[in-house]
Protein backbone atom coordinates (compact mmCIF):
# COMPACT_ATOMS: atom_id res chain seq x y z
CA UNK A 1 71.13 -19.24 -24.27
CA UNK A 2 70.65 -22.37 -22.73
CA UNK A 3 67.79 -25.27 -23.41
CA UNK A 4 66.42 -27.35 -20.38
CA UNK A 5 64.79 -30.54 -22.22
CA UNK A 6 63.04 -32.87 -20.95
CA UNK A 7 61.65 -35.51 -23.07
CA UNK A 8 59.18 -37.70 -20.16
CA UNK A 9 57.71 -34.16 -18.87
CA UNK A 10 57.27 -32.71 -22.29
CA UNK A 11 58.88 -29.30 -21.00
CA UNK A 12 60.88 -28.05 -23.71
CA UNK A 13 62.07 -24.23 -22.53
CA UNK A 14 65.20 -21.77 -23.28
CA UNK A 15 66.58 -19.46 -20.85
CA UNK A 16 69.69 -16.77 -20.91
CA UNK A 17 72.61 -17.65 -18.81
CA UNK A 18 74.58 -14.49 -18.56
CA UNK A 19 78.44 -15.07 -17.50
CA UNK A 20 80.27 -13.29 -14.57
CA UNK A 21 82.74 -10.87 -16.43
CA UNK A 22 80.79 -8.67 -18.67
CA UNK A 23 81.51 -5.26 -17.55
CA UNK A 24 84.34 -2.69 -18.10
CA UNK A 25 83.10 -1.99 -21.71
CA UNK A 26 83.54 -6.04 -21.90
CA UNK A 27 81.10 -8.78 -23.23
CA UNK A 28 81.79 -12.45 -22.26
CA UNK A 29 81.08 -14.47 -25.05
CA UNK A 30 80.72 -18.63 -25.57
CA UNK A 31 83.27 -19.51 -28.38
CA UNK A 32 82.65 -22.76 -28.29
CA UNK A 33 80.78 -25.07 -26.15
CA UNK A 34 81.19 -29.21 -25.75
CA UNK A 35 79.36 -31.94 -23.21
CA UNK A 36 81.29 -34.83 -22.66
CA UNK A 37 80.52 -37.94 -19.92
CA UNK A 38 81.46 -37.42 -16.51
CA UNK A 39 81.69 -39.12 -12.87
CA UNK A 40 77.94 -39.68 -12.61
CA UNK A 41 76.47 -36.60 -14.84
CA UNK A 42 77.97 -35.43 -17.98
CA UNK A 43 80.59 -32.45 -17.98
CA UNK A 44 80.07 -28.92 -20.07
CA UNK A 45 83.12 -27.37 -21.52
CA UNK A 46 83.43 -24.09 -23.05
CA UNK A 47 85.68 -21.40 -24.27
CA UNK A 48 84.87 -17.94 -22.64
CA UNK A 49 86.18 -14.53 -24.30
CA UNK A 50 86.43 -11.66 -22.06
CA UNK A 51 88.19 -8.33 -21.47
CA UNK A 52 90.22 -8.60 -18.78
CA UNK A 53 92.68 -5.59 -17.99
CA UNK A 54 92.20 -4.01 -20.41
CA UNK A 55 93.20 -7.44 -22.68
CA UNK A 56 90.88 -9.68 -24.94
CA UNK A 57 91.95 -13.11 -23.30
CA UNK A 58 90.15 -17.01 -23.01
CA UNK A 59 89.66 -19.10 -20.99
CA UNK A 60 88.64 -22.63 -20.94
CA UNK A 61 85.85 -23.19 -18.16
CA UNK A 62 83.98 -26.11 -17.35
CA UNK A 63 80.34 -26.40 -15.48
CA UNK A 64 80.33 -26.86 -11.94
CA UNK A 65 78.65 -30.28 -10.95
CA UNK A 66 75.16 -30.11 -9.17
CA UNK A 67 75.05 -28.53 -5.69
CA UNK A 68 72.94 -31.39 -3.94
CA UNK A 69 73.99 -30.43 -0.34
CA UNK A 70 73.20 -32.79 2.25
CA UNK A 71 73.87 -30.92 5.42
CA UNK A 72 75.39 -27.36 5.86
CA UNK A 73 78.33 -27.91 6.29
CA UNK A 74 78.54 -28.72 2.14
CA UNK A 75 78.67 -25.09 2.19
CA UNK A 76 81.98 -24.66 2.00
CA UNK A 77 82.32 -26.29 -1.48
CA UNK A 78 78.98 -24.22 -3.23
CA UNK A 79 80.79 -22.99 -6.47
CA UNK A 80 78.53 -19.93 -8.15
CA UNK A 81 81.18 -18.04 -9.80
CA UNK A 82 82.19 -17.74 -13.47
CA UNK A 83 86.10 -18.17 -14.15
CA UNK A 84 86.09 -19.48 -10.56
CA UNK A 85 90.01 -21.24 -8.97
CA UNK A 86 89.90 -23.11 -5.57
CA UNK A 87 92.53 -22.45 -2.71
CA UNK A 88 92.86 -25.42 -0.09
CA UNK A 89 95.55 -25.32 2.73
CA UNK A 90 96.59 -23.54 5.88
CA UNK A 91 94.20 -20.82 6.71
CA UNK A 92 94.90 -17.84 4.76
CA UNK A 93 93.93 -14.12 4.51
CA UNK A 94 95.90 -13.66 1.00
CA UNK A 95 94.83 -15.68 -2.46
CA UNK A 96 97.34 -15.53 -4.92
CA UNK A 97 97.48 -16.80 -8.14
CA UNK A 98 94.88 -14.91 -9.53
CA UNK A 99 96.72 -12.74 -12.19
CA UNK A 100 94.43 -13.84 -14.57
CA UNK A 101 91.29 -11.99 -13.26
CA UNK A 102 93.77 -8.95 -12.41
CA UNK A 103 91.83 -5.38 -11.95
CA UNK A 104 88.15 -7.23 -12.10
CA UNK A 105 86.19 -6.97 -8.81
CA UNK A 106 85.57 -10.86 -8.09
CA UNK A 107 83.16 -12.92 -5.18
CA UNK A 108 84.32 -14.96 -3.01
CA UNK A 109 83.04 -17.89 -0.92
CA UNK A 110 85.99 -18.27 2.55
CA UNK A 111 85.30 -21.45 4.23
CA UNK A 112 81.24 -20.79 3.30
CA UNK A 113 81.67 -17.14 4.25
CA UNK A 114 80.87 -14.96 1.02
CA UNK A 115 82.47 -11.78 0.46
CA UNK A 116 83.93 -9.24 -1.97
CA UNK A 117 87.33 -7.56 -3.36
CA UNK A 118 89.41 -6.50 -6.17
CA UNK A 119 91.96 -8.49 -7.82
CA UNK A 120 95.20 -6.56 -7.19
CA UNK A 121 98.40 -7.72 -7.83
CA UNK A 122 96.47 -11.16 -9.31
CA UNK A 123 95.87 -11.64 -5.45
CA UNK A 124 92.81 -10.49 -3.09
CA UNK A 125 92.62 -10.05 0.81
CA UNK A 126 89.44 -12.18 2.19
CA UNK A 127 87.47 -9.94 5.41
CA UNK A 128 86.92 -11.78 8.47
CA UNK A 129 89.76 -13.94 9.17
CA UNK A 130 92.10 -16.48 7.55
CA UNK A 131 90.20 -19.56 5.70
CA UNK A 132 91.00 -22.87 4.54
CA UNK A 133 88.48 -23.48 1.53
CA UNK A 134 88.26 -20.17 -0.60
CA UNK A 135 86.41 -20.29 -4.26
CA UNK A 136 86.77 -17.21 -6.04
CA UNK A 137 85.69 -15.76 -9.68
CA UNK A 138 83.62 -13.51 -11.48
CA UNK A 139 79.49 -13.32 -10.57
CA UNK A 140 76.28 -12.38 -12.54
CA UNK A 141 73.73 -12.17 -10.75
CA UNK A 142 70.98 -14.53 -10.79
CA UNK A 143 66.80 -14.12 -11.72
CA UNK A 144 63.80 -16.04 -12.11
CA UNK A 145 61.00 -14.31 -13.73
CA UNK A 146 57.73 -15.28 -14.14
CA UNK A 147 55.58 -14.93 -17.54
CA UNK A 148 52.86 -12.60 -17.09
CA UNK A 149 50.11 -13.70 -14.90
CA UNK A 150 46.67 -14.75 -15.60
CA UNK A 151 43.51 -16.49 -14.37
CA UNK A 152 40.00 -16.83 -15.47
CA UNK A 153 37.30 -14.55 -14.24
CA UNK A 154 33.21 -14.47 -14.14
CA UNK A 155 33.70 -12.97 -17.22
CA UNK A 156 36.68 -14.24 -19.48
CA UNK A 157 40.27 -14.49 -18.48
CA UNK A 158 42.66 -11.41 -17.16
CA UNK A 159 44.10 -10.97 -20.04
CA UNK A 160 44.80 -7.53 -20.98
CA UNK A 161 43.17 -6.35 -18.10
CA UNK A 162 45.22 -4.33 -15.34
CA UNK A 163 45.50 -6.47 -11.80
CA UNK A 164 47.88 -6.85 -9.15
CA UNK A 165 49.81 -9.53 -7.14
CA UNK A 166 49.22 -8.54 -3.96
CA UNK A 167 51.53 -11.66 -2.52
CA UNK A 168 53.57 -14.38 -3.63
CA UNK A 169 54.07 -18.05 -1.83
CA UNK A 170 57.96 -18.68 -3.17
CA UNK A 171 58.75 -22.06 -2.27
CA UNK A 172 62.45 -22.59 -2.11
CA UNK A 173 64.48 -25.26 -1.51
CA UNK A 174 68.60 -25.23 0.26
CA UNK A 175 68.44 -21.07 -0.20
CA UNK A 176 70.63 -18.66 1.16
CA UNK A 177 69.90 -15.33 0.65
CA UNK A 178 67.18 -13.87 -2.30
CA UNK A 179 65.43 -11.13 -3.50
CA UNK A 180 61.39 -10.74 -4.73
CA UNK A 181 59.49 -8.48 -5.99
CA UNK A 182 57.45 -7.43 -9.36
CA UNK A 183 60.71 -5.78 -10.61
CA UNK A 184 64.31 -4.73 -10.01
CA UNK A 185 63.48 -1.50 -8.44
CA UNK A 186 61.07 -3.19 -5.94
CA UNK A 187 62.87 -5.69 -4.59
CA UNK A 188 62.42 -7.07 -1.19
CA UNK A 189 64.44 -9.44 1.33
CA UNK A 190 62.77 -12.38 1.05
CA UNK A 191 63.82 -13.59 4.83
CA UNK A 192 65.52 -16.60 3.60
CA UNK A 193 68.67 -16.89 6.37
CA UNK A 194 71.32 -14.38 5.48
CA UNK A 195 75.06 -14.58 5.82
CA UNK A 196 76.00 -14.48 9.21
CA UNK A 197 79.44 -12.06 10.32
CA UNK A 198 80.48 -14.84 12.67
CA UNK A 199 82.26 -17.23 10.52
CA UNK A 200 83.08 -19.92 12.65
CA UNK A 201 79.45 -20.77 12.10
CA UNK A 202 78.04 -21.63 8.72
CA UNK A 203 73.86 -20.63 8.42
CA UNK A 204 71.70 -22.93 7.74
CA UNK A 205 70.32 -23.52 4.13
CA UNK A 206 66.84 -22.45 4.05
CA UNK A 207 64.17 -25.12 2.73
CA UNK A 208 60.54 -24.53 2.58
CA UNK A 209 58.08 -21.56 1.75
CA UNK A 210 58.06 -17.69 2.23
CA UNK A 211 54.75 -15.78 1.61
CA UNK A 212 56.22 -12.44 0.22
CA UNK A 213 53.56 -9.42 0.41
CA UNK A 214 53.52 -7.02 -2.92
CA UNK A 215 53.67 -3.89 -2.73
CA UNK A 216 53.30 -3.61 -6.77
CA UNK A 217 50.59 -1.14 -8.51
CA UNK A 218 47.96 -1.70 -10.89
CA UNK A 219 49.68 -3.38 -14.60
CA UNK A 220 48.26 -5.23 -17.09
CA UNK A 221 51.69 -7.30 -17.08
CA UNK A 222 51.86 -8.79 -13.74
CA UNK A 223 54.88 -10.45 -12.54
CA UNK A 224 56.89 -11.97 -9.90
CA UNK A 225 60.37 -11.56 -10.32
CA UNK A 226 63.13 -13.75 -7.50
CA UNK A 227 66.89 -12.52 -7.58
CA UNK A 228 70.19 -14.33 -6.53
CA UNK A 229 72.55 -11.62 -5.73
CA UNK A 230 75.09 -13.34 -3.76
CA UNK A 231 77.43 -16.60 -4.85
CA UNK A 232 75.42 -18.23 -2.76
CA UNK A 233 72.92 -21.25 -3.52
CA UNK A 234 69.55 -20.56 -4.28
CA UNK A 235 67.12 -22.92 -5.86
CA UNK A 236 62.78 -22.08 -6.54
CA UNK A 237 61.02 -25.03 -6.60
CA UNK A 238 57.29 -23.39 -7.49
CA UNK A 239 56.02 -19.86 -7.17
CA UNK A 240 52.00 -19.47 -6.06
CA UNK A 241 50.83 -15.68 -6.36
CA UNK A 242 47.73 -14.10 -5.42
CA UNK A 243 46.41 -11.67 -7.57
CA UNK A 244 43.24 -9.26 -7.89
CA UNK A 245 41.50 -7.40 -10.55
């Protein structure tokens, strides 16, 4: 669990943060946490236990610093990945040094070109071509949900009563790739650029808003629900739906 504060805009709100590894009968769990000061923002430490191989083992992980890219080409050093080592040198189709993620299926993010494999050997084979800049570590996915929606009527408010979103304005800001829809089994491309196969090209970060049509039923929880599934950048700035009862 994590706590966004924020004393001047009286917004005071938890969240869950799960961490990349938690799968193969495995939980990743905080040990301990610390926040020290940093180069211009302060730095998050932590102690992560996981299963790895078949092994309880730790690691000590740190936050990534904010993604504020300034053109695309800041790509190539977007860092969503849990447990996550950097290679930099000649292009390369092999990344070694990775024994201690061996067996887990990682992400990875080749010269801005996202991808995945299975550590093997603590070393994975990147599709595409060789790459100079290669980030790789464990992913969980990531979602924005929405409370459930309301808004006054002739007659009182919505709530309780069963109503639809029948579209959704998402307004995003330097996106790549995401997922909307009222829940995980209706999830829809959202149209934001996708990763191109051609990777002598990086896409261009998406900034701006998508009107999303619904194709939800008739609840009396509606919700809007926007999914990162990709180690890829993706930040909502404001969600506007339109709803009828």
């Amino acid at each position: 669990m994590a706590l966004t504060y924020l004393r001047e805009e009286q917004v005071i709100a938890w969240s869950r943060h799960p961490l990349g590894g938690s799968f193969n009968g495995g939980q990743a769990v905080v040990e301990s946490i610390a926040s020290i000061p940093g180069d211009g923002q302060d730095e998050l430490w932590m102690t992560v236990k996981r299963t790895i191989n078949g092994q309880t083992v730790r690691h000590v992980e740190s936050l990534e610093y904010e993604f504020w890219p300034e053109t695309n080409a800041d790509l190539i050093e977007a860092v969503f990945m849990d447990a996550a080592t950097t290679y930099r040198g000649a292009p390369a189709t092999t990344i070694s040094g990775l024994d201690y993620l061996e067996g887990q299926p990682v992400k990875y993010l080749a010269d801005g070109s996202q991808g995945g494999a299975t550590v093997t050997g603590g070393s994975i084979t990147i599709f595409g071509g060789p790459a100079s800049v290669v980030h790789v570590g464990l992913y969980a996915q990531a979602e924005y949900e929405t409370m459930n929606l309301e808004f006054a009527t002739n007659n009182g408010t919505s709530v309780g009563r069963v109503k639809r979103v029948t579209e959704a304005v998402v307004r995003f800001w330097a996106t790549l790739g995401a997922l909307a829809g009222p829940t995980e089994g209706d999830l829809e491309d959202v149209g934001v650029q996708d990763y191109p196969i051609n990777f002598d090209k990086l896409p261009g970060m998406f900034t701006g808003e998508k009107v999303i049509p619904f194709p939800a039923n008739w609840d009396r929880q509606a919700r809007v629900l926007v999914v990162q599934d990709k180690p890829l950048p993706m930040t909502v700035v404001g969600i506007a739906p339109t709803l009828t009862q």
